[in-house]
Protein backbone atom coordinates (compact mmCIF):
# COMPACT_ATOMS: atom_id res chain seq x y z
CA UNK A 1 0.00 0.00 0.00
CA UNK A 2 1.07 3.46 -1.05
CA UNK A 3 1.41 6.67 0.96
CA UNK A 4 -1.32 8.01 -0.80
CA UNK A 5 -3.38 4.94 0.06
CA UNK A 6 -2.96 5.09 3.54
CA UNK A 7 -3.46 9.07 3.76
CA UNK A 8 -6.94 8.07 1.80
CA UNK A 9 -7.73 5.16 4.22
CA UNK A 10 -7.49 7.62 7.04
CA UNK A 11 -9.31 10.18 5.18
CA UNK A 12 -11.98 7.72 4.94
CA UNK A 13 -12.47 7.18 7.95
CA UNK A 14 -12.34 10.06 9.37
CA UNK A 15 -14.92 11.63 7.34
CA UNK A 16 -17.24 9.08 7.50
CA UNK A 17 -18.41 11.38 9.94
CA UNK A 18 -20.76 14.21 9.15
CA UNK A 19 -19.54 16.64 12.22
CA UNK A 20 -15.86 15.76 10.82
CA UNK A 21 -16.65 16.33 7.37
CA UNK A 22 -18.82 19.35 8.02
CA UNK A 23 -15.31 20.89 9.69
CA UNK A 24 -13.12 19.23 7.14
CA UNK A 25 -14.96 21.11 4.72
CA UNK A 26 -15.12 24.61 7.07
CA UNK A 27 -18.52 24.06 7.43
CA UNK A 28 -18.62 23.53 10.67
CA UNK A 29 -21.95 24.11 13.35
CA UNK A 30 -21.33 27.78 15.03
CA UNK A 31 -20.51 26.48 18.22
CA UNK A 32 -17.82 24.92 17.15
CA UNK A 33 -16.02 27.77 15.34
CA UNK A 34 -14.20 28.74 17.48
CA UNK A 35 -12.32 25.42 19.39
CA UNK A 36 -11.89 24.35 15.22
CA UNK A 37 -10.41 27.66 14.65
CA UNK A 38 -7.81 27.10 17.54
CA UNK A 39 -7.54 23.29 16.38
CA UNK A 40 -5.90 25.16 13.24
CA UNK A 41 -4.01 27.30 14.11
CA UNK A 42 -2.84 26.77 17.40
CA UNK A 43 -4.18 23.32 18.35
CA UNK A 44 -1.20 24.16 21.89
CA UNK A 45 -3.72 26.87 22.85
CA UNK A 46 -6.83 24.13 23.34
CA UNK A 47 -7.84 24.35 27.44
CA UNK A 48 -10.79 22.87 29.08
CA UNK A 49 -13.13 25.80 29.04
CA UNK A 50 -12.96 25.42 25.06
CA UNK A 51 -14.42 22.35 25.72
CA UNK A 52 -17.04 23.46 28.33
CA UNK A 53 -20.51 22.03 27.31
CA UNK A 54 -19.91 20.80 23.60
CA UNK A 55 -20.64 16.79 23.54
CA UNK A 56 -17.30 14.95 23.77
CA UNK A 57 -17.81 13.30 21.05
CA UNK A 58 -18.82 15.95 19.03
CA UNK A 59 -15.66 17.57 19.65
CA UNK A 60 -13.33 14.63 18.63
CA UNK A 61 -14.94 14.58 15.43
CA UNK A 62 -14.70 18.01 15.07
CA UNK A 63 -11.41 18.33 15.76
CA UNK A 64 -9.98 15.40 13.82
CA UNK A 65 -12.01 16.89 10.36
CA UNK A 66 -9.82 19.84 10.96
CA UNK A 67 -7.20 18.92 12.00
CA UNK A 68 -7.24 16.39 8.34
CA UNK A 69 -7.68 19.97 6.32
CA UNK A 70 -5.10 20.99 7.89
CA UNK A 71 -2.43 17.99 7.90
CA UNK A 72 -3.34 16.93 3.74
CA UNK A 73 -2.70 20.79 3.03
CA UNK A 74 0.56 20.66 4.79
CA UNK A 75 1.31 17.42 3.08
CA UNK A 76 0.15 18.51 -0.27
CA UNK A 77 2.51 22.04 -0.35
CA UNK A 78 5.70 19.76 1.52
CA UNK A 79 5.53 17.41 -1.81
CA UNK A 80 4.74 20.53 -4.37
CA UNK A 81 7.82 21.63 -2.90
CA UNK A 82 10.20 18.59 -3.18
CA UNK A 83 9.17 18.73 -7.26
């Protein structure tokens, strides 16, 4: 199995969820903005009142459609770069 293959397994997976998709796609539900916006760009900045009253599970599916964007994105412009 390839790279690519596994990076589209876990894709798979991942958005087989409609709350990770939603955020995968930046369509996430308002109430979630604003964790998903930290999960971005400064995932280190996360603390329990972010948290506070969102459904756990809700939030790890949240966060993991994100944080996908984020990581193919960085993947896609490391191997643009090596030609």
């Amino acid at each position: 199995m390839t790279a690519d293959e596994r990076w589209a397994c876990v894709a798979d997976a991942i958005l087989a969820s409609p709350v990770a998709r939603a955020a995968y796609d930046g369509e996430e539900p308002a109430e979630l903005a604003p964790l998903l916006a930290k999960t971005r760009h400064h995932a280190y900045r996360i603390v329990d009142a972010d948290v506070e009253g969102l459904d756990p599970d809700v939030v790890i599916e949240g966060a993991l459609g994100a944080a996908l964007a984020v990581a193919l994105e960085a993947r896609r412009a490391a191997l643009e770069s090596l030609g």
